[in-house]
N, C-alpha and C. Protein backbone atom coordinates (compact mmCIF):
# COMPACT_ATOMS: atom_id res chain seq x y z
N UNK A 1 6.02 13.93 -15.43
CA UNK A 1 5.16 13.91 -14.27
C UNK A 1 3.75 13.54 -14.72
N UNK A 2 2.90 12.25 -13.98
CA UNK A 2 1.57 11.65 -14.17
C UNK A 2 0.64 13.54 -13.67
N UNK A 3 -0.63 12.90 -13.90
CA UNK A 3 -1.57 13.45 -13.50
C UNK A 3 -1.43 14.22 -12.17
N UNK A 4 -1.84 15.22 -11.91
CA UNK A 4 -1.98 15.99 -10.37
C UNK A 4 -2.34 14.45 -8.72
N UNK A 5 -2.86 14.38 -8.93
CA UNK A 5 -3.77 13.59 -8.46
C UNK A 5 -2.44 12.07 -7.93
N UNK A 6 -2.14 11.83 -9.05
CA UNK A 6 -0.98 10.69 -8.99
C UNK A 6 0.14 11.27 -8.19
N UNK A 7 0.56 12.38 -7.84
CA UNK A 7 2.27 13.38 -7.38
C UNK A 7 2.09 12.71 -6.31
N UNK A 8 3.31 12.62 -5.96
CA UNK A 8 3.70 12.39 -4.97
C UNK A 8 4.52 13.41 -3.65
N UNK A 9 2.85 14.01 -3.33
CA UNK A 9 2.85 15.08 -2.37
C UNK A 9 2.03 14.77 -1.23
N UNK A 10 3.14 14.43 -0.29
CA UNK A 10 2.75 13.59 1.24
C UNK A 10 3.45 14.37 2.41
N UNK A 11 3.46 14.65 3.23
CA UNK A 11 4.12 14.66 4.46
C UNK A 11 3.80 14.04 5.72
N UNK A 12 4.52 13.46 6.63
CA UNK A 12 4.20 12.74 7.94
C UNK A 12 5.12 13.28 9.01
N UNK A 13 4.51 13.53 10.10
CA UNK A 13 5.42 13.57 11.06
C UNK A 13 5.72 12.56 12.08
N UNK A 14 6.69 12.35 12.83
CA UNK A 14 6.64 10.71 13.81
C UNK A 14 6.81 11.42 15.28
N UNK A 15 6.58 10.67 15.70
CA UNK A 15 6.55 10.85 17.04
C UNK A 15 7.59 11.79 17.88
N UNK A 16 9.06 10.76 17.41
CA UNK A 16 9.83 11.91 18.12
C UNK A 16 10.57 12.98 17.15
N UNK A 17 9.44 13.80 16.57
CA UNK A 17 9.38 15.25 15.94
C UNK A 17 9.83 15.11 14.41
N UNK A 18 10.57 14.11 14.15
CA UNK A 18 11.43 14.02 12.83
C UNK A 18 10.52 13.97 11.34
N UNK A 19 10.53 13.76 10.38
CA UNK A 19 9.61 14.01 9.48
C UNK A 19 9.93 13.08 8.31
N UNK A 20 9.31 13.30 7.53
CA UNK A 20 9.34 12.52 5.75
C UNK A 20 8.05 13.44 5.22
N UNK A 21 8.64 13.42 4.08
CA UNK A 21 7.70 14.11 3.03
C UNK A 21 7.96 14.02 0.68
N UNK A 22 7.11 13.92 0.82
CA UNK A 22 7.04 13.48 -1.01
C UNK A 22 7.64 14.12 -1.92
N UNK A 23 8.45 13.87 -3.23
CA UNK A 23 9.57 14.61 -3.68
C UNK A 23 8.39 15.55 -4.48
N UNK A 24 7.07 15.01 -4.97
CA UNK A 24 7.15 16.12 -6.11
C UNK A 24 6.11 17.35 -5.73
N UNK A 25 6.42 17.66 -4.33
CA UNK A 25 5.54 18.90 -4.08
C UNK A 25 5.83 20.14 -4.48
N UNK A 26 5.24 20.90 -4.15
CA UNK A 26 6.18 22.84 -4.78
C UNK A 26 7.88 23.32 -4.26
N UNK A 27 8.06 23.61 -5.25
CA UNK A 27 10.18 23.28 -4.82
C UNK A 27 10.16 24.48 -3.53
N UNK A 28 9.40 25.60 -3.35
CA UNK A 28 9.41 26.37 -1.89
C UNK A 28 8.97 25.66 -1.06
N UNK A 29 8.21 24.78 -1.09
CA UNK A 29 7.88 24.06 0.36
C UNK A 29 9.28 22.91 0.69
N UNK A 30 9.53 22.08 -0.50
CA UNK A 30 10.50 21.44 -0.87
C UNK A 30 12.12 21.97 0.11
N UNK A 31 12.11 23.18 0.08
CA UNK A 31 13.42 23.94 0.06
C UNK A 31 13.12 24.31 2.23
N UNK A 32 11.79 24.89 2.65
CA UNK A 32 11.43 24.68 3.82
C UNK A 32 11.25 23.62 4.39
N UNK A 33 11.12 22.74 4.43
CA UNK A 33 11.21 21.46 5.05
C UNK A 33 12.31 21.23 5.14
N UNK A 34 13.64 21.30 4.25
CA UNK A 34 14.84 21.64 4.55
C UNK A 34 15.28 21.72 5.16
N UNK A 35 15.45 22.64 5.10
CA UNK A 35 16.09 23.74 6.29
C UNK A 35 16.05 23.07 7.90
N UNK A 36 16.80 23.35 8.21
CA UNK A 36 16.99 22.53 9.78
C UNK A 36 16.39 23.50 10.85
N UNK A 37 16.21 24.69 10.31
CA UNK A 37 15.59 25.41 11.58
C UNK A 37 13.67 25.28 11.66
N UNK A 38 13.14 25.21 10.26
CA UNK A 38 11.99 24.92 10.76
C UNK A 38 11.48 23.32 11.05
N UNK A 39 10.60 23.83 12.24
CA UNK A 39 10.04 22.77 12.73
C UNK A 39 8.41 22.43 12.20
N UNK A 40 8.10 21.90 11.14
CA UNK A 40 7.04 21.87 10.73
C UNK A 40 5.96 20.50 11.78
N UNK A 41 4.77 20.59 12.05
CA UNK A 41 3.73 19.87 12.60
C UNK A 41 2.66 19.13 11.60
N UNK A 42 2.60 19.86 10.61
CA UNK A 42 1.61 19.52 9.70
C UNK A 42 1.86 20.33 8.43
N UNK A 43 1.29 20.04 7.41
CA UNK A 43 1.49 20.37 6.41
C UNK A 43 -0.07 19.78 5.21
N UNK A 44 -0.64 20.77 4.85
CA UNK A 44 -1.89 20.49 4.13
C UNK A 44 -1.87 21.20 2.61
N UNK A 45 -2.03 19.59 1.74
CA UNK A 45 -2.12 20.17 0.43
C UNK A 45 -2.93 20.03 -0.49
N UNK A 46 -3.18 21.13 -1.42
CA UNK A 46 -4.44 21.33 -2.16
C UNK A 46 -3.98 21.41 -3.68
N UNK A 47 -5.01 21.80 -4.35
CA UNK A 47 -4.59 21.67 -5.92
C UNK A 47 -3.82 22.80 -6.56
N UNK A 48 -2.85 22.32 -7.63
CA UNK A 48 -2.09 23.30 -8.62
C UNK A 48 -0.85 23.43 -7.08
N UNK A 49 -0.19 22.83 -6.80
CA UNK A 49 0.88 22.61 -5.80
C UNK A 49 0.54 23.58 -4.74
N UNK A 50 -0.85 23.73 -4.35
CA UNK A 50 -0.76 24.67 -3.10
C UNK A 50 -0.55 23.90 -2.12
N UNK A 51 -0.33 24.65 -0.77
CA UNK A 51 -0.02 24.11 0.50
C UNK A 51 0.33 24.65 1.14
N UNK A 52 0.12 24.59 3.02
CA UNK A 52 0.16 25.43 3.88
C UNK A 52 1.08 24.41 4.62
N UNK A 53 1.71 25.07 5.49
CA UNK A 53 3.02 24.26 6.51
C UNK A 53 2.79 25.02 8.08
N UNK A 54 2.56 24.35 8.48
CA UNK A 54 2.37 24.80 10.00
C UNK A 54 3.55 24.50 11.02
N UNK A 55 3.91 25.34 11.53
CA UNK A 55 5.32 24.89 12.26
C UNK A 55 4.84 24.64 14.30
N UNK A 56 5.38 24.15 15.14
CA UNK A 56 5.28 23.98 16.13
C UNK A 56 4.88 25.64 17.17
N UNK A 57 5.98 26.52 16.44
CA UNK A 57 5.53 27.69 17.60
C UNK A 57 4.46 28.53 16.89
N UNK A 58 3.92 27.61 15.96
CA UNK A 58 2.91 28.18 15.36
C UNK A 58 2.60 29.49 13.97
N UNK A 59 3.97 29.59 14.01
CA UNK A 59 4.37 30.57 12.53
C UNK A 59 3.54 29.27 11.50
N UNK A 60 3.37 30.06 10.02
CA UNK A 60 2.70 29.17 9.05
C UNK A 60 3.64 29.58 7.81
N UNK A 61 3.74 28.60 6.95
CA UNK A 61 3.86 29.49 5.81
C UNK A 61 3.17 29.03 4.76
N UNK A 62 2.69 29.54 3.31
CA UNK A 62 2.11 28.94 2.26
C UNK A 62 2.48 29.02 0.87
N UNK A 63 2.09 28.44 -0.17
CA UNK A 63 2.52 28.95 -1.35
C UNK A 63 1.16 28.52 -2.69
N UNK A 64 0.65 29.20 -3.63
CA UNK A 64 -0.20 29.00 -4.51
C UNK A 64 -1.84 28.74 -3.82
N UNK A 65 -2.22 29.29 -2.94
CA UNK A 65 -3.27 29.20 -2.06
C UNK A 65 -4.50 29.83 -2.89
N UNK A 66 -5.47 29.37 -3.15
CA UNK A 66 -6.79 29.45 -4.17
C UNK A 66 -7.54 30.26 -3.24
N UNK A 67 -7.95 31.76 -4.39
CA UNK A 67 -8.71 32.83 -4.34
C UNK A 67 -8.43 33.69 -2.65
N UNK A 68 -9.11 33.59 -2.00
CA UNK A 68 -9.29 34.51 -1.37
C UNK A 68 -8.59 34.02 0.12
N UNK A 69 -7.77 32.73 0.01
CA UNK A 69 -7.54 31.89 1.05
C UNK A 69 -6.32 32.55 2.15
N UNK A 70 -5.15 32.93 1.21
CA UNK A 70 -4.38 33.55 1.38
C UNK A 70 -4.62 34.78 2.95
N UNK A 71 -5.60 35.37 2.38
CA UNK A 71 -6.00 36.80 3.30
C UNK A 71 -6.76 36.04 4.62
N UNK A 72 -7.13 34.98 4.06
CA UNK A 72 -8.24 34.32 5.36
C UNK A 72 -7.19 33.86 6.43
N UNK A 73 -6.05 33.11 5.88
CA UNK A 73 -4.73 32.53 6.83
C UNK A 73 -4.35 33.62 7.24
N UNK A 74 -3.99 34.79 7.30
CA UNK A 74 -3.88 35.66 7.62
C UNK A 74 -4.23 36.65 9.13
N UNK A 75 -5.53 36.27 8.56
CA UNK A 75 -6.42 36.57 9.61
C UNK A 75 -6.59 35.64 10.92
N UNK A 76 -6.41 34.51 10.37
CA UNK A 76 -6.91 33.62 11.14
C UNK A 76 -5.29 33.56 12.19
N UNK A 77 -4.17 34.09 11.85
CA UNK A 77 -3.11 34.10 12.65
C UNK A 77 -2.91 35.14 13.33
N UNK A 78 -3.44 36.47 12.86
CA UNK A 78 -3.21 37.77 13.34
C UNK A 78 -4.22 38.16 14.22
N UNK A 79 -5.57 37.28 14.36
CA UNK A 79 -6.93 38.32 15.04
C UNK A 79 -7.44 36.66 15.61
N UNK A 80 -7.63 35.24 15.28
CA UNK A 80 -7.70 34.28 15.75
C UNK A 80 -6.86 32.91 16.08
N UNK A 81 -5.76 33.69 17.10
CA UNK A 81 -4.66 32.52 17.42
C UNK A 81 -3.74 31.72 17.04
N UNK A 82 -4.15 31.95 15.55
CA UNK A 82 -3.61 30.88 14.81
C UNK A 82 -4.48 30.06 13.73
N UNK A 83 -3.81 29.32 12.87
CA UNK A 83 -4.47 28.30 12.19
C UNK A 83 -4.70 26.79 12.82
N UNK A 84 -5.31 26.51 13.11
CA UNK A 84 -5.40 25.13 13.14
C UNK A 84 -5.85 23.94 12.33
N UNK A 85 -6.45 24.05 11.31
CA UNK A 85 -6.42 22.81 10.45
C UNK A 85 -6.70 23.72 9.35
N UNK A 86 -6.70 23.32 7.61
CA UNK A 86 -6.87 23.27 6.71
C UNK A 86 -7.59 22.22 5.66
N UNK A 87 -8.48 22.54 4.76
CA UNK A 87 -8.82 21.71 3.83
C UNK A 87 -8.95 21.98 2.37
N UNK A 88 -8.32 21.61 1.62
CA UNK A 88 -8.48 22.22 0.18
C UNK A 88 -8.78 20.99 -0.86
N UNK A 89 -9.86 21.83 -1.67
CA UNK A 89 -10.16 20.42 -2.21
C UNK A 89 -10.13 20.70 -3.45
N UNK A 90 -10.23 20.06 -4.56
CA UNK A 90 -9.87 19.80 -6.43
C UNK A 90 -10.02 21.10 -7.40
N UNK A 91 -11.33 21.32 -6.31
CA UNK A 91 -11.67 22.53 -7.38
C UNK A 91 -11.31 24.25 -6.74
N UNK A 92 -11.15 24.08 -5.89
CA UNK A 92 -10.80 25.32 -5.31
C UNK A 92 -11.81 25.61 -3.99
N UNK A 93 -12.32 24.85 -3.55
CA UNK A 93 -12.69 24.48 -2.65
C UNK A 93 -11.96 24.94 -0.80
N UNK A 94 -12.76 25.22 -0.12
CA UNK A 94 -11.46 24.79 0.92
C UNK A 94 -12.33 24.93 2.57
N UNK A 95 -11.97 24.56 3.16
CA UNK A 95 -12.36 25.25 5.14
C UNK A 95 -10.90 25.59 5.64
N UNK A 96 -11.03 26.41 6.38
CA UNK A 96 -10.02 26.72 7.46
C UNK A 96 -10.49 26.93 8.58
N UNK A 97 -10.01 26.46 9.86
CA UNK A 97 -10.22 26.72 10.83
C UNK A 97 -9.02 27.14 11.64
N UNK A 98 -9.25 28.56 12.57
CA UNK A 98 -8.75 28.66 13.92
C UNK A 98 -8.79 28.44 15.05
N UNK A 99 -7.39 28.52 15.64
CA UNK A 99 -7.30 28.18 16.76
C UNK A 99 -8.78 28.10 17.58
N UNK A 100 -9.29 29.45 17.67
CA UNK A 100 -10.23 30.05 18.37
C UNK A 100 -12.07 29.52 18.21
N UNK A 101 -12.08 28.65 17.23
CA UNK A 101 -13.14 27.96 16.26
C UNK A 101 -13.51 28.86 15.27
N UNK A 102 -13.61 29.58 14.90
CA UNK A 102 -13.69 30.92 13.61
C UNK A 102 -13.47 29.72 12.79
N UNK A 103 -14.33 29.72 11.77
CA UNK A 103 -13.90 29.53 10.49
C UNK A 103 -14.27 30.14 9.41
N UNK A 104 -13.86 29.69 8.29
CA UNK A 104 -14.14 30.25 6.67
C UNK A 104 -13.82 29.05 5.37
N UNK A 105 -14.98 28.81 5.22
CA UNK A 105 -15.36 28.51 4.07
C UNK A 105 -15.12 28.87 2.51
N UNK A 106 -15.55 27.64 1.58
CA UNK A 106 -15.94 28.34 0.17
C UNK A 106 -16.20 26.75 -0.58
N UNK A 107 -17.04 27.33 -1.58
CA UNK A 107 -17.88 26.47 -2.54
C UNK A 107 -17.56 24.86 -1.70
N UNK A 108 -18.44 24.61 -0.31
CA UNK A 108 -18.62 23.34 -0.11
C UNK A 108 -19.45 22.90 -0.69
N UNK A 109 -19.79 21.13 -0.24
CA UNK A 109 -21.20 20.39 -0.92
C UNK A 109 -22.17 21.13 -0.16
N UNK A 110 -23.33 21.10 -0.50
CA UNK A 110 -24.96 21.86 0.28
C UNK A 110 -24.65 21.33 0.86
N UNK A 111 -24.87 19.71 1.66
CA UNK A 111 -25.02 19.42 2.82
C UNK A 111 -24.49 19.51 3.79
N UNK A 112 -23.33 19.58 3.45
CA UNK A 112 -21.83 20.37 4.28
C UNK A 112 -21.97 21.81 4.61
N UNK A 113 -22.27 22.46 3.65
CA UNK A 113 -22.82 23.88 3.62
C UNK A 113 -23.70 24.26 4.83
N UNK A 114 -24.78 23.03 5.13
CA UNK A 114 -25.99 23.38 5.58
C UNK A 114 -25.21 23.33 7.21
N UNK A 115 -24.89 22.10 7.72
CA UNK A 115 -24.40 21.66 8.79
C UNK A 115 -23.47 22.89 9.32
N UNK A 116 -22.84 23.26 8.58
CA UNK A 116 -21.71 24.55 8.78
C UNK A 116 -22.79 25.62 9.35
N UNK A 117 -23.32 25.53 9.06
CA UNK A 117 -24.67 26.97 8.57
C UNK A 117 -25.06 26.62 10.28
N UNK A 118 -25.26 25.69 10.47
CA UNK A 118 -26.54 25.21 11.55
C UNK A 118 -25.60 25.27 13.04
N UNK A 119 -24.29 24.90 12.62
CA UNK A 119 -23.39 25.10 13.84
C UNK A 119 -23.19 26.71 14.34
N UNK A 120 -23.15 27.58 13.13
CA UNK A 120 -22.71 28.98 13.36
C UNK A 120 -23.99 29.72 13.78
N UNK A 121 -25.35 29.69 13.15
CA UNK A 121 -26.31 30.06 13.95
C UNK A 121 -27.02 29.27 14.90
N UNK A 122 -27.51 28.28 15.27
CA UNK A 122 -27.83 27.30 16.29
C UNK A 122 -26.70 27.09 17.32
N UNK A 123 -25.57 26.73 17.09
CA UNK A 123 -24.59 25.52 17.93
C UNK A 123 -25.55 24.15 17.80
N UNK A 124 -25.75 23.44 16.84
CA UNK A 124 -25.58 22.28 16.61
C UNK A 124 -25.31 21.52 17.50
N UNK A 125 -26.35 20.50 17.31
CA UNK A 125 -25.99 19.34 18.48
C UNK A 125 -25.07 18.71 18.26
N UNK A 126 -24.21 19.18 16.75
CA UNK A 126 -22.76 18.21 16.78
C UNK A 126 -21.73 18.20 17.08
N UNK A 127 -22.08 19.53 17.74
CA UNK A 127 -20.72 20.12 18.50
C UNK A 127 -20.30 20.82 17.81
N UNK A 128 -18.88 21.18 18.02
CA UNK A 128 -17.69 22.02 17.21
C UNK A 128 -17.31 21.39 16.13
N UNK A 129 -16.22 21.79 15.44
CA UNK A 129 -16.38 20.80 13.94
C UNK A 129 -14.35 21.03 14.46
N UNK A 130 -14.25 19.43 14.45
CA UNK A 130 -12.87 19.18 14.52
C UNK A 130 -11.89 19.30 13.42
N UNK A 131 -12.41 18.46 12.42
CA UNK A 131 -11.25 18.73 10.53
C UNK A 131 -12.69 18.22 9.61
N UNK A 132 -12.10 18.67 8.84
CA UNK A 132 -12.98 18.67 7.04
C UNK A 132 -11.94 17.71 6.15
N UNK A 133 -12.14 16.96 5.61
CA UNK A 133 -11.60 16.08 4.57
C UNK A 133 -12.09 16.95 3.23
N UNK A 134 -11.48 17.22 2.20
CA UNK A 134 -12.38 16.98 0.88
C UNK A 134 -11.93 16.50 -0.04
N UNK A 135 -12.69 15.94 -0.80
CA UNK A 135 -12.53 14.99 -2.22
C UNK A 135 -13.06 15.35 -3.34
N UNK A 136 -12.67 14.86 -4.47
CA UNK A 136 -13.16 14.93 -5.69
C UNK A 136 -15.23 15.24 -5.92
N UNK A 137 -15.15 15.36 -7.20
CA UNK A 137 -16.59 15.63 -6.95
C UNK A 137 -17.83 15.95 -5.49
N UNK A 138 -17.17 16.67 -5.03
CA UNK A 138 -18.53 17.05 -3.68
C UNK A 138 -18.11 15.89 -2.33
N UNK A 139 -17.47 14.92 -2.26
CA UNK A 139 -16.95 14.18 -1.62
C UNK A 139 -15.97 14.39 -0.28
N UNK A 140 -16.71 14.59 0.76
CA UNK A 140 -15.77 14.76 1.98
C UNK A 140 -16.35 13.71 3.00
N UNK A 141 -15.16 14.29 4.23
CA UNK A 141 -15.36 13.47 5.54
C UNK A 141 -15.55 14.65 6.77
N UNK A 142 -16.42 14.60 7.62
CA UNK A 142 -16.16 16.05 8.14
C UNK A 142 -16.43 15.33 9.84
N UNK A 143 -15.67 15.76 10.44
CA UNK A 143 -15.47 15.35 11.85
C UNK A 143 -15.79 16.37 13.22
N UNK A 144 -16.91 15.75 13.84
CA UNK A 144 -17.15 17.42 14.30
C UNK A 144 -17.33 17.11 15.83
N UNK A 145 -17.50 17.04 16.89
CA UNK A 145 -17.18 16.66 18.59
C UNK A 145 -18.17 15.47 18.66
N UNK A 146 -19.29 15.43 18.33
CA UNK A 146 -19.99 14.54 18.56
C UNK A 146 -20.47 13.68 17.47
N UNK A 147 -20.07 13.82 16.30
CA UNK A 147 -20.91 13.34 15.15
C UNK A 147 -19.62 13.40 13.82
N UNK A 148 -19.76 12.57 12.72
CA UNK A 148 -19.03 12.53 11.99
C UNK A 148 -20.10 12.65 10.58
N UNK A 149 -20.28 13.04 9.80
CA UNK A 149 -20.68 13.08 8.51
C UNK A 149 -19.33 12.68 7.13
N UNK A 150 -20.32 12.27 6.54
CA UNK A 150 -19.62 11.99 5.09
C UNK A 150 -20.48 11.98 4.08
N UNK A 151 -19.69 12.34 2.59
CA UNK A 151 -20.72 12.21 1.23
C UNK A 151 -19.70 11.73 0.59
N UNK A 152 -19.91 10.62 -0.24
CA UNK A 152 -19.62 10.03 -1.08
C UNK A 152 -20.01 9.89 -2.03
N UNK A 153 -18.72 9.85 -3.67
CA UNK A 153 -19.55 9.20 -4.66
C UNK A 153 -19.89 8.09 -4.99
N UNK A 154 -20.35 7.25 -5.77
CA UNK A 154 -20.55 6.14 -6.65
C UNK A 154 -19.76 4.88 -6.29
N UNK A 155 -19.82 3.83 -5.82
CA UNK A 155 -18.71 3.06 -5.76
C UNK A 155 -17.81 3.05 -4.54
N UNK A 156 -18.43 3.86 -3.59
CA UNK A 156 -17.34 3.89 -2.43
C UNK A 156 -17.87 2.75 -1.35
N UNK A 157 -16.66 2.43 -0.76
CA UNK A 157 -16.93 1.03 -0.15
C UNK A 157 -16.38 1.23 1.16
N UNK A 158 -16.98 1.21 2.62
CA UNK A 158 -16.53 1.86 4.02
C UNK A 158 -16.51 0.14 4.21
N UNK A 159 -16.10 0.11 5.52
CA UNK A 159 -15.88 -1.08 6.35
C UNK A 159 -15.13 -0.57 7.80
N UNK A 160 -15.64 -1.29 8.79
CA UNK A 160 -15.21 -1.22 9.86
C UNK A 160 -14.59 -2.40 10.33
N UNK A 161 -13.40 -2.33 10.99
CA UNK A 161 -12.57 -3.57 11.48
C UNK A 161 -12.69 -3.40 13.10
């Protein structure tokens, strides 16, 4: 097996519900996707084979989830509706958000940091914050009702079609 980074750990879902997903993810997620009774929606993965699986009636399950993340999914199913998106990034990094907009953080970029900061005490003119991308070195995409931010490193090349 290449580098972390190189695995081939993907999942997609299609339209009418059916799925595909990458052979070399964690053999428990591997073994749930399986299975014919769950219905997975999404599926978000982070470093050292973690990953969270979100199913349609909204049960979750996870496996190898960095530091304190674990207890936060938790919460976020038992006291705020549910999970609704995930982000985990290289270093142990991550956002979660609920259903309910609650979120929880850890070691983002400052500027990401700040914006987060400015939505939870202000409400931000950028609205609610829809999903978090993250990338290597400090590098995300963050998508929020009215406004989109990004940080990039060195060499990155956008284009619009």
């Amino acid at each position: 097996m290449g580098h972390e980074s190189d695995m081939e750990v993907w999942f997609v879902r299609f339209k009418n519900g059916s799925y595909s997903w990458g052979t070399e993810a964690d053999s428990s997620l591997l073994h749930l996707l399986e299975r014919a009774d769950v219905k997975a929606t999404s599926v978000f993965f982070g470093p050292h084979n973690s990953w969270l699986l979100l199913e349609d009636d909204g049960y979750y399950d996870s496996g190898n989830l960095p530091g304190d993340l674990s207890e936060y999914c938790k919460l976020a199913d038992e006291e705020h509706q549910g999970i609704q998106t995930l982000a985990m990034g290289p270093d142990g990094e991550y956002f979660l958000k609920a259903i309910d907009g609650t979120f929880w953080r850890n070691s983002l970029h400052p500027s990401l940091e700040r914006m987060l900061d400015a939505i939870t005490t202000s409400g931000s003119s950028v609205g609610w914050v829809d999903r978090i991308r993250l990338g290597p070195h400090g590098t995300y995409c963050a998508m929020f009702e009215d406004y989109t931010m990004w940080r990039a490193g060195t060499g990155f090349t956008m284009s619009f079609l």
